[in-house]
N, C-alpha and C. Protein backbone atom coordinates (compact mmCIF):
# COMPACT_ATOMS: atom_id res chain seq x y z
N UNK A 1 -239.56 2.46 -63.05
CA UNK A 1 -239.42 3.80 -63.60
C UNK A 1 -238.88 3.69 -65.02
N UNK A 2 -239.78 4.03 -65.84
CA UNK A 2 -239.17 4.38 -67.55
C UNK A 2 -237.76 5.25 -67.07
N UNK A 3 -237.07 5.38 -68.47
CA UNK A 3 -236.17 6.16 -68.49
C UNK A 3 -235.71 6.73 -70.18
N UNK A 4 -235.50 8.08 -70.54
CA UNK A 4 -235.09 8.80 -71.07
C UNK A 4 -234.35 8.52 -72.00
N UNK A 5 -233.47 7.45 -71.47
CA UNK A 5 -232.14 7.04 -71.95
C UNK A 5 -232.27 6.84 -73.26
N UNK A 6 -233.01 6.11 -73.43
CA UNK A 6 -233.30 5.80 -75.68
C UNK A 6 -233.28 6.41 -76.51
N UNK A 7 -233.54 7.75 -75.89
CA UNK A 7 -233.90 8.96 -76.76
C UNK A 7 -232.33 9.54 -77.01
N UNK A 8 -231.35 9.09 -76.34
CA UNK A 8 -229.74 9.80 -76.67
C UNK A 8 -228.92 8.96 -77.27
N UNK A 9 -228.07 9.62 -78.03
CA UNK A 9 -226.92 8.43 -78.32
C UNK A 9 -225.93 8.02 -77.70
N UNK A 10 -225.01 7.15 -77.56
CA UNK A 10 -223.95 6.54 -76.92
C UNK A 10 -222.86 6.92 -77.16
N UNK A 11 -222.21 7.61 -75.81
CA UNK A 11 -221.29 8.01 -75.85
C UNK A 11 -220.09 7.11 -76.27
N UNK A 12 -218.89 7.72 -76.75
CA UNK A 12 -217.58 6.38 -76.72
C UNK A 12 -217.06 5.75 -75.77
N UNK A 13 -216.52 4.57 -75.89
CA UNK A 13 -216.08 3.96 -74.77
C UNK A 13 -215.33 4.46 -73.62
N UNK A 14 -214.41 5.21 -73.95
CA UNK A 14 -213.62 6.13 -73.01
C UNK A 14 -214.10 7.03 -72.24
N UNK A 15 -214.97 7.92 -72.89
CA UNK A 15 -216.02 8.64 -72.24
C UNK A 15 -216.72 8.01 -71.29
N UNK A 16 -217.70 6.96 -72.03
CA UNK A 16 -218.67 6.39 -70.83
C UNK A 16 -217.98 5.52 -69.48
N UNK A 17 -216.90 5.14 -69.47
CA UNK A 17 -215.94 4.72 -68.89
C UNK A 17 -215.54 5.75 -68.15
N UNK A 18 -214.97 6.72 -68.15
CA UNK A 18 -214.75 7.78 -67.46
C UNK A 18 -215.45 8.41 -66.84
N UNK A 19 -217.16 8.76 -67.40
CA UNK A 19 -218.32 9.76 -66.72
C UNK A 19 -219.16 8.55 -65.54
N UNK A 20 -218.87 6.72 -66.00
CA UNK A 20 -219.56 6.31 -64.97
C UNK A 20 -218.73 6.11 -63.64
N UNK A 21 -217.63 6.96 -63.75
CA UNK A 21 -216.59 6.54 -62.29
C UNK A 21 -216.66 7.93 -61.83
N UNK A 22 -217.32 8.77 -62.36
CA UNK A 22 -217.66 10.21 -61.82
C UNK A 22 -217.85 10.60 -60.05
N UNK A 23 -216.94 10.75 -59.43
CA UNK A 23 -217.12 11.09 -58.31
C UNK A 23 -216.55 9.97 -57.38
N UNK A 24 -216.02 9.12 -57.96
CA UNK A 24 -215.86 7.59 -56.78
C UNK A 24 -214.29 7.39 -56.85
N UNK A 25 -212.96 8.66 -57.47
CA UNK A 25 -211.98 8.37 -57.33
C UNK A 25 -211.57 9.87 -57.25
N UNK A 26 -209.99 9.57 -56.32
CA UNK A 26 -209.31 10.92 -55.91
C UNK A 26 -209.40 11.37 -55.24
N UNK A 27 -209.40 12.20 -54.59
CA UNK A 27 -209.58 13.38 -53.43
C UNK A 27 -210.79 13.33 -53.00
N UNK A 28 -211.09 13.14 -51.52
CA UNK A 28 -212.88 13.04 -51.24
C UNK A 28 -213.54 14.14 -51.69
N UNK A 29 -214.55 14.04 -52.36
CA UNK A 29 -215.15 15.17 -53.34
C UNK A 29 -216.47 14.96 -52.77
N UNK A 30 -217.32 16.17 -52.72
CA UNK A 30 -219.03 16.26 -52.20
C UNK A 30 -219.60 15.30 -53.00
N UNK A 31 -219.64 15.29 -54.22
CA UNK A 31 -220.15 13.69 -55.00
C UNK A 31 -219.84 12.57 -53.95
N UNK A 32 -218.32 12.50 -53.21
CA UNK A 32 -218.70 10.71 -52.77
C UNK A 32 -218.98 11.22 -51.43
N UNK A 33 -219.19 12.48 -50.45
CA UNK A 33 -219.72 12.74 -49.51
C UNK A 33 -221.22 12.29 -49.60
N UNK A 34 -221.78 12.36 -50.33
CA UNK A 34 -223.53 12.16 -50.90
C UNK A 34 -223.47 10.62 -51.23
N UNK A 35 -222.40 9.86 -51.69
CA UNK A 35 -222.50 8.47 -52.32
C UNK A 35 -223.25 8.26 -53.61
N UNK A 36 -223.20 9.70 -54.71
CA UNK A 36 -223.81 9.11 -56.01
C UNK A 36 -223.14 8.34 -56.84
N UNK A 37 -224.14 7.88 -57.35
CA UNK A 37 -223.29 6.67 -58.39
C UNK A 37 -224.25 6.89 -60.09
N UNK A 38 -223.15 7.24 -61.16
CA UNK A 38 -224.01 7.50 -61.96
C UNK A 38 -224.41 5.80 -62.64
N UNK A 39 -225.40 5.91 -62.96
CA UNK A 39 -226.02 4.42 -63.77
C UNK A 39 -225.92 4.19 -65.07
N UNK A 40 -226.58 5.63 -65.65
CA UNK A 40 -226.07 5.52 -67.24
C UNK A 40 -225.40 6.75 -67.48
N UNK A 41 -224.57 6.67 -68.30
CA UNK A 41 -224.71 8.28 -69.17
C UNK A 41 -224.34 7.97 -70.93
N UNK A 42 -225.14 9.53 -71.56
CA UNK A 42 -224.67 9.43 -72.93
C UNK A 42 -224.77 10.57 -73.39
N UNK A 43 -224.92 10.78 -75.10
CA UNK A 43 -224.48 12.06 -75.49
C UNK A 43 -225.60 12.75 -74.78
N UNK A 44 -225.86 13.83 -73.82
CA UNK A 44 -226.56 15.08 -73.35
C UNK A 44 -227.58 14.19 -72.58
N UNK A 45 -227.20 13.03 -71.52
CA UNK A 45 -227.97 12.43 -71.06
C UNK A 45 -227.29 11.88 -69.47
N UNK A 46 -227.97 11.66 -68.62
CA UNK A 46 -227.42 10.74 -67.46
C UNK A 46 -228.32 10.57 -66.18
N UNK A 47 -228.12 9.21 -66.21
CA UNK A 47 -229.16 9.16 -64.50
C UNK A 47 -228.30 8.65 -63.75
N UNK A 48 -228.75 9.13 -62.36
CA UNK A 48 -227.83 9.01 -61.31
C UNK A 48 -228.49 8.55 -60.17
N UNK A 49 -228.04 8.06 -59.11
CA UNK A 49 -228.46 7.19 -57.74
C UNK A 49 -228.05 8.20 -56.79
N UNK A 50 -229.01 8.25 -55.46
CA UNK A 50 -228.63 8.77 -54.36
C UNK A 50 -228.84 7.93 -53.57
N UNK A 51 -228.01 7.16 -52.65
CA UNK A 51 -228.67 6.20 -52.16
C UNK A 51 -229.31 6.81 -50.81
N UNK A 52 -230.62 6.46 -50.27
CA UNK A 52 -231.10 6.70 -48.97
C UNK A 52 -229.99 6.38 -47.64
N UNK A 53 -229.84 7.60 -46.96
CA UNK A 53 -228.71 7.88 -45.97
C UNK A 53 -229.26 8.64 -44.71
N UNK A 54 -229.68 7.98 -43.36
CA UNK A 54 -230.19 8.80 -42.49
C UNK A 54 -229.51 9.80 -42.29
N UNK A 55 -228.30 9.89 -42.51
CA UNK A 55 -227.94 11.55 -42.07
C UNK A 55 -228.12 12.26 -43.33
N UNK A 56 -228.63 11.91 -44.29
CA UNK A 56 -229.51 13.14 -45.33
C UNK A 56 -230.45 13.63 -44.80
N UNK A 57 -231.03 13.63 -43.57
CA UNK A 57 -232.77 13.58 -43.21
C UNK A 57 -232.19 15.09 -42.81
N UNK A 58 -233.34 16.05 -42.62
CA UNK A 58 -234.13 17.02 -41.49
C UNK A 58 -234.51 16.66 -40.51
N UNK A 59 -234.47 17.65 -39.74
CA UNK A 59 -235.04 17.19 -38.56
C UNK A 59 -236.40 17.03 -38.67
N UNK A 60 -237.36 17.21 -39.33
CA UNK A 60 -238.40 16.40 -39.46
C UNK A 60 -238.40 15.26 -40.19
N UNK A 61 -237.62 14.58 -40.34
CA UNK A 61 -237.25 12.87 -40.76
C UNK A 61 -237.72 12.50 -42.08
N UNK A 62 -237.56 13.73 -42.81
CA UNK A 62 -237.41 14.04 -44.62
C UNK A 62 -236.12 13.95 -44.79
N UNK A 63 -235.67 13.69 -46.18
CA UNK A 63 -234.84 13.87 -46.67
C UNK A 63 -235.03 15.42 -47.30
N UNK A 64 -233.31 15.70 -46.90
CA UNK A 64 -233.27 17.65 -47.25
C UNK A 64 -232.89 18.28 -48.17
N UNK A 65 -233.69 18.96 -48.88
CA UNK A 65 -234.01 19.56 -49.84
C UNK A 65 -232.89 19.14 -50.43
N UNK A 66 -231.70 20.20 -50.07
CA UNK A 66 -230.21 20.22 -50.57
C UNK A 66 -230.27 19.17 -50.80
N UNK A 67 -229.80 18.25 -50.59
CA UNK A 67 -229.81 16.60 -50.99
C UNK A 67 -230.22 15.93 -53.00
N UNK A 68 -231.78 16.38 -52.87
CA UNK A 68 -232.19 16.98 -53.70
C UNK A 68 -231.20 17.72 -54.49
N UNK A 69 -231.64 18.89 -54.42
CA UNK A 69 -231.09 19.53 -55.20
C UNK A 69 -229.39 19.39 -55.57
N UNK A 70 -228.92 19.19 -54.73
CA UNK A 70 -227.73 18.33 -55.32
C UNK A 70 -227.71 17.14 -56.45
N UNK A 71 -228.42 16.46 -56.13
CA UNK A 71 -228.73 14.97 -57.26
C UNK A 71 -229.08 15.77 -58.44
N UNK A 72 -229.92 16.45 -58.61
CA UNK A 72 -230.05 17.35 -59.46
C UNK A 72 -229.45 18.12 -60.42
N UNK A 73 -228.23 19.01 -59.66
CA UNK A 73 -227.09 19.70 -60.06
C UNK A 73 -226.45 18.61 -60.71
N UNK A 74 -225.66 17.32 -59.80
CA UNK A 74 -224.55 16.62 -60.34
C UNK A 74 -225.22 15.95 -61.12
N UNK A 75 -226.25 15.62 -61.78
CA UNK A 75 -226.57 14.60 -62.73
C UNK A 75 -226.44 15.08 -64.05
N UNK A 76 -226.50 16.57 -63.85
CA UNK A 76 -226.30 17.34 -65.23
C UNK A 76 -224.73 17.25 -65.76
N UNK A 77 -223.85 17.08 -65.06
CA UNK A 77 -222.49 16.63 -65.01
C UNK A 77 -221.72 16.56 -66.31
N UNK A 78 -222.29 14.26 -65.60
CA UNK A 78 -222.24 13.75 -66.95
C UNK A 78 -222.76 13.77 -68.23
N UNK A 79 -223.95 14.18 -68.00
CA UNK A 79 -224.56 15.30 -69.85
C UNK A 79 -224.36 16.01 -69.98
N UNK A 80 -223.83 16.75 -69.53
CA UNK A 80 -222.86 18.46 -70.08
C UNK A 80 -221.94 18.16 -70.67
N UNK A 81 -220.81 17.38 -69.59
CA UNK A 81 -219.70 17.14 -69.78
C UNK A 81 -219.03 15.83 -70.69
N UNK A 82 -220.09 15.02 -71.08
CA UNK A 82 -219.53 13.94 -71.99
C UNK A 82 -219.38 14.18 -73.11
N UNK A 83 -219.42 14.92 -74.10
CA UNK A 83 -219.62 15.74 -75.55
C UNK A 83 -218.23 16.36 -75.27
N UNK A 84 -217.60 17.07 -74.37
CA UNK A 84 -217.03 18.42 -73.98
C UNK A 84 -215.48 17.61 -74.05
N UNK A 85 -214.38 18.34 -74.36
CA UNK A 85 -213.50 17.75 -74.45
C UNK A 85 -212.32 17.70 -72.88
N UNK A 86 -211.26 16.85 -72.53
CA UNK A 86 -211.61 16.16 -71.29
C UNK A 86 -210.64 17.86 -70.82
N UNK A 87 -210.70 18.40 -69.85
CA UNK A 87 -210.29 19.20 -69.00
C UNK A 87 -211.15 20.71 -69.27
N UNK A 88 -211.88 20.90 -70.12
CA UNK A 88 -212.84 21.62 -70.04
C UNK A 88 -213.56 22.37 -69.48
N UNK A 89 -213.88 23.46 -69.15
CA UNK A 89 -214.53 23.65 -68.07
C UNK A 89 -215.84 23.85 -68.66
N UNK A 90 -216.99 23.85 -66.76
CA UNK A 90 -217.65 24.07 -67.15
C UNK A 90 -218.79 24.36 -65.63
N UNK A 91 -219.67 25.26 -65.79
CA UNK A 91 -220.53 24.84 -64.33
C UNK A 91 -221.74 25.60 -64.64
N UNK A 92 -222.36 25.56 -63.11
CA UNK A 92 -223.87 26.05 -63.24
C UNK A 92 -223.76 27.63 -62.84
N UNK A 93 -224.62 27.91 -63.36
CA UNK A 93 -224.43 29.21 -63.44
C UNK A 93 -226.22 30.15 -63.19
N UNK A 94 -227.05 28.68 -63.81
CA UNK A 94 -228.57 28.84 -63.33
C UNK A 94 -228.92 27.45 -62.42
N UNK A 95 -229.95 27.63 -61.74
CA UNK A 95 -231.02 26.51 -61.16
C UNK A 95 -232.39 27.03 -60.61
N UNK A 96 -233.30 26.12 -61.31
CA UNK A 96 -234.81 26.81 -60.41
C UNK A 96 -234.71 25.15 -60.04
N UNK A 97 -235.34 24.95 -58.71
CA UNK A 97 -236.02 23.59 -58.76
C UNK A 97 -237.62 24.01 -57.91
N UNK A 98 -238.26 22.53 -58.56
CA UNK A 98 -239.63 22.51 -57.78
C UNK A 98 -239.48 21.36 -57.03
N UNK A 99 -239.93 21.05 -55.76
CA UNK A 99 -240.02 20.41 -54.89
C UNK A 99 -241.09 19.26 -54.53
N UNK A 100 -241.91 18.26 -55.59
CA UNK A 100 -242.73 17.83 -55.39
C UNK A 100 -243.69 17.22 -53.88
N UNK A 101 -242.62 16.44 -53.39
CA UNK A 101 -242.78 15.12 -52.31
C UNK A 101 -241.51 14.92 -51.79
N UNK A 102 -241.36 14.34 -50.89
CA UNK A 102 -239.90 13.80 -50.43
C UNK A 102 -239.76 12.23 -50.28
N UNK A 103 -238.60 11.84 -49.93
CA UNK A 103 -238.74 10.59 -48.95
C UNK A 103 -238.45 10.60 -47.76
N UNK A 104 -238.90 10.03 -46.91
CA UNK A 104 -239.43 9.81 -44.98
C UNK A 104 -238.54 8.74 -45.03
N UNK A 105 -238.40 8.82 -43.36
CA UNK A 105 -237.63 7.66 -43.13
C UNK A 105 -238.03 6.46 -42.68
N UNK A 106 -237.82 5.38 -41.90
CA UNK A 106 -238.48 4.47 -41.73
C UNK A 106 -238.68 3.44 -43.02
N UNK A 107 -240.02 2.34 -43.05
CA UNK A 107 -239.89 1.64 -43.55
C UNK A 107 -240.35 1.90 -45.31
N UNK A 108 -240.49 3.32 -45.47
CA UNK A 108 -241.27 4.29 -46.96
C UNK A 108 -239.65 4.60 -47.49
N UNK A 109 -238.49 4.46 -46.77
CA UNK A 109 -237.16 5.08 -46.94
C UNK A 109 -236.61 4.32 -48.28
N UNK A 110 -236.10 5.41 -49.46
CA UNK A 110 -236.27 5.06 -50.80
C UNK A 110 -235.06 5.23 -51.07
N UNK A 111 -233.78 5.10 -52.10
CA UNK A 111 -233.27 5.81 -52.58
C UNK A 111 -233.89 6.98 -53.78
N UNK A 112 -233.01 8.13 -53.90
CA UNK A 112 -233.34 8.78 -55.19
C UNK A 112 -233.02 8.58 -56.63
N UNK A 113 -233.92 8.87 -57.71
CA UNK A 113 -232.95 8.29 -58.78
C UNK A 113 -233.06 9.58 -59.46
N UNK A 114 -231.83 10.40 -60.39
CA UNK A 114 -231.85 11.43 -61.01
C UNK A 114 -231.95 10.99 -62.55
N UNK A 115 -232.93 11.65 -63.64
CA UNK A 115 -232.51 12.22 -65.11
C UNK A 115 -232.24 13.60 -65.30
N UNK A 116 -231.01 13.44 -66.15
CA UNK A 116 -230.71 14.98 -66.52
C UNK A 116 -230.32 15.07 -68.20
N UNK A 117 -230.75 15.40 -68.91
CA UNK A 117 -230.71 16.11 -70.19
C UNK A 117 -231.11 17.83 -70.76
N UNK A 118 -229.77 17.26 -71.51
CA UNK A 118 -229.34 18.56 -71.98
C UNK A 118 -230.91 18.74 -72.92
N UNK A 119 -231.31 20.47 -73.07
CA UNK A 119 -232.09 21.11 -74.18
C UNK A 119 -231.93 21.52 -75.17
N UNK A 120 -230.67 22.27 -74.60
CA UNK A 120 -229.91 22.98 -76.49
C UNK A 120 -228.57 23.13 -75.85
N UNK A 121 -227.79 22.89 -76.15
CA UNK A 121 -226.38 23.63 -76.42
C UNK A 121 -225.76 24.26 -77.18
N UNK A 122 -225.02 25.37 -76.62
CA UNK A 122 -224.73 26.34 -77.50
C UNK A 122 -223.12 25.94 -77.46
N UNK A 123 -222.54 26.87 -78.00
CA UNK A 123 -220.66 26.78 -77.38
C UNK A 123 -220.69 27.31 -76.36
N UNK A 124 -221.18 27.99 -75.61
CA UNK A 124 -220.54 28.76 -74.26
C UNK A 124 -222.01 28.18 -73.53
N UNK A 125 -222.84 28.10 -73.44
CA UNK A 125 -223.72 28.14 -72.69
C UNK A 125 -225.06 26.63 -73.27
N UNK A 126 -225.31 25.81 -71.98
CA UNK A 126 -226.27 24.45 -72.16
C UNK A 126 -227.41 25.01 -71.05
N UNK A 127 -228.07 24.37 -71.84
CA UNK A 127 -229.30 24.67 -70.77
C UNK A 127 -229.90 23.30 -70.85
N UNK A 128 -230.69 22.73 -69.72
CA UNK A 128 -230.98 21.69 -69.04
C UNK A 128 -231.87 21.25 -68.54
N UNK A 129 -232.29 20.20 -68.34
CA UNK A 129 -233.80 19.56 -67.26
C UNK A 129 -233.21 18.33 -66.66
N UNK A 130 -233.93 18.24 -65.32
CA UNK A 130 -233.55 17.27 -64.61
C UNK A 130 -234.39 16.98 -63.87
N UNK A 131 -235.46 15.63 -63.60
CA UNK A 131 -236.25 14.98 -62.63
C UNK A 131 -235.54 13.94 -61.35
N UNK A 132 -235.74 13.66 -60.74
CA UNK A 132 -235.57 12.93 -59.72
C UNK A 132 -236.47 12.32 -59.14
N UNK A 133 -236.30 10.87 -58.75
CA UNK A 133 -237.64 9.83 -58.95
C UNK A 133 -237.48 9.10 -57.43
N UNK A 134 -238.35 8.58 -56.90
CA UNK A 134 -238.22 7.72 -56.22
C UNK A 134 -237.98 6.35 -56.54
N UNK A 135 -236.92 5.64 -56.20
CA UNK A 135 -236.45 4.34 -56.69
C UNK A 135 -237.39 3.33 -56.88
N UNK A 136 -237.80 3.34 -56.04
CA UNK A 136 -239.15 2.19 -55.67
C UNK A 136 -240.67 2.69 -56.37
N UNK A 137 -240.69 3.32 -55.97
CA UNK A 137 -242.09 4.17 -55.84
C UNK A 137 -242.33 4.88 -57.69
N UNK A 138 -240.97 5.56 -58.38
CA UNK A 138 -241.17 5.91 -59.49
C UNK A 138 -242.29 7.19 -59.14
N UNK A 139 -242.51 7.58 -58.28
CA UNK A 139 -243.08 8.98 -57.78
C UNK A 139 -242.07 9.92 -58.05
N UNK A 140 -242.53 11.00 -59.02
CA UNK A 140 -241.45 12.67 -59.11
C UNK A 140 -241.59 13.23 -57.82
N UNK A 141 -240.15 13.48 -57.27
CA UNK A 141 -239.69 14.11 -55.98
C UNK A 141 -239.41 15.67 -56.43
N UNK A 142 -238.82 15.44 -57.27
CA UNK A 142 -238.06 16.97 -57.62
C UNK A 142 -237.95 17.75 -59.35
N UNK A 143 -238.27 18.65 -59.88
CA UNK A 143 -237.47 18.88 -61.06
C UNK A 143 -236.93 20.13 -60.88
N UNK A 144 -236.18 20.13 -62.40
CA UNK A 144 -235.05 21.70 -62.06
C UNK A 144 -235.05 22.02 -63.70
N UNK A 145 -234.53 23.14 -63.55
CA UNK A 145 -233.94 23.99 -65.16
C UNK A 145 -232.58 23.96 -64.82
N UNK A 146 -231.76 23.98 -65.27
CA UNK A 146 -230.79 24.72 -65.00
C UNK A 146 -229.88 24.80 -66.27
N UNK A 147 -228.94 25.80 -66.24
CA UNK A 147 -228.33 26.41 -66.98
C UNK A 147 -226.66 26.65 -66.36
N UNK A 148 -225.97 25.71 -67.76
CA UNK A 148 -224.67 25.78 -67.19
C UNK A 148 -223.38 26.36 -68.30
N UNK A 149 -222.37 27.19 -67.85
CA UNK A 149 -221.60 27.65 -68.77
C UNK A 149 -220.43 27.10 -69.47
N UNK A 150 -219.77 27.16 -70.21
CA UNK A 150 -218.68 26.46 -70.63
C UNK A 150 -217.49 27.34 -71.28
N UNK A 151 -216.62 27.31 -70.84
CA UNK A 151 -215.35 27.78 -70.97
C UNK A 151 -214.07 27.09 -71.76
N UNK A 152 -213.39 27.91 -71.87
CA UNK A 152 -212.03 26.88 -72.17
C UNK A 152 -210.92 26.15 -71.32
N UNK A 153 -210.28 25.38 -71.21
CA UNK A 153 -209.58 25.11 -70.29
C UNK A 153 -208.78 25.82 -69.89
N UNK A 154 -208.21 25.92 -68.26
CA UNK A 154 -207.63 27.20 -67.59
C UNK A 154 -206.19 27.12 -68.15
């Protein structure tokens, strides 16, 4: 699977240091309920891992939507949030996704891989795209818009 990544610049050390431990310390958080792990991130950029988990499936022995669409949501995260200064707020506030294909279970059973980049940012408001790939396969599973807000710290 190509990747996106070239097209952004590099975040600072502290930053990228900080956005790639995203979800894997502190308080059990739905990020390490799912087990993502981000791979890269940079300025208005980040891909992320879902790893294949039979209890992600449906009962028809897909992986479920939500799942999806989660990888989706959190990948926008670390490209929202690496630019943004650290306690910041910030969240979604839009999402459309389309649903291409899935992954099955058995011996076709893939992990997911997420890109998410930013489109424009404003001060209060980023708007976004995000694909999700099959690891192996490099087949599009999923894309999304979404649109997230930004605030000041509470």
């Amino acid at each position: 699977m190509s990747t996106r990544a070239d097209s952004f610049d590099r975040l600072d050390d502290a930053a990228t240091q900080r956005w790639l431990g995203f979800g894997t310390t502190g308080p059990t958080t739905y990020p390490m309920l799912l087990g993502l792990v981000v791979e890269d991130v940079r300025v208005d950029y980040c891909r992320m891992r879902l790893p294949f988990r039979e209890d992600l499936l449906q009962a028809a022995g897909f992986m479920h939507g939500g799942a999806f669409a989660s990888l989706l949501d959190h990948v926008m995260v670390p490209a929202v949030g690496g630019v943004l200064a650290q306690g910041q707020n910030f969240s979604t506030v839009d999402m459309h996704i389309q649903f291409m294909r899935s992954i099955v279970s058995g011996d076709d059973a893939q992990d997911a891989v997420a890109e998410g980049w930013v489109t424009r940012r404003g001060r209060r408001t980023v708007f976004c795209e995000a694909a999700a790939y099959g690891a192996s396969t490099g087949e599009l599973l999923a894309k999304s818009l979404l649109t997230y807000s930004v605030s000041p710290p509470r």
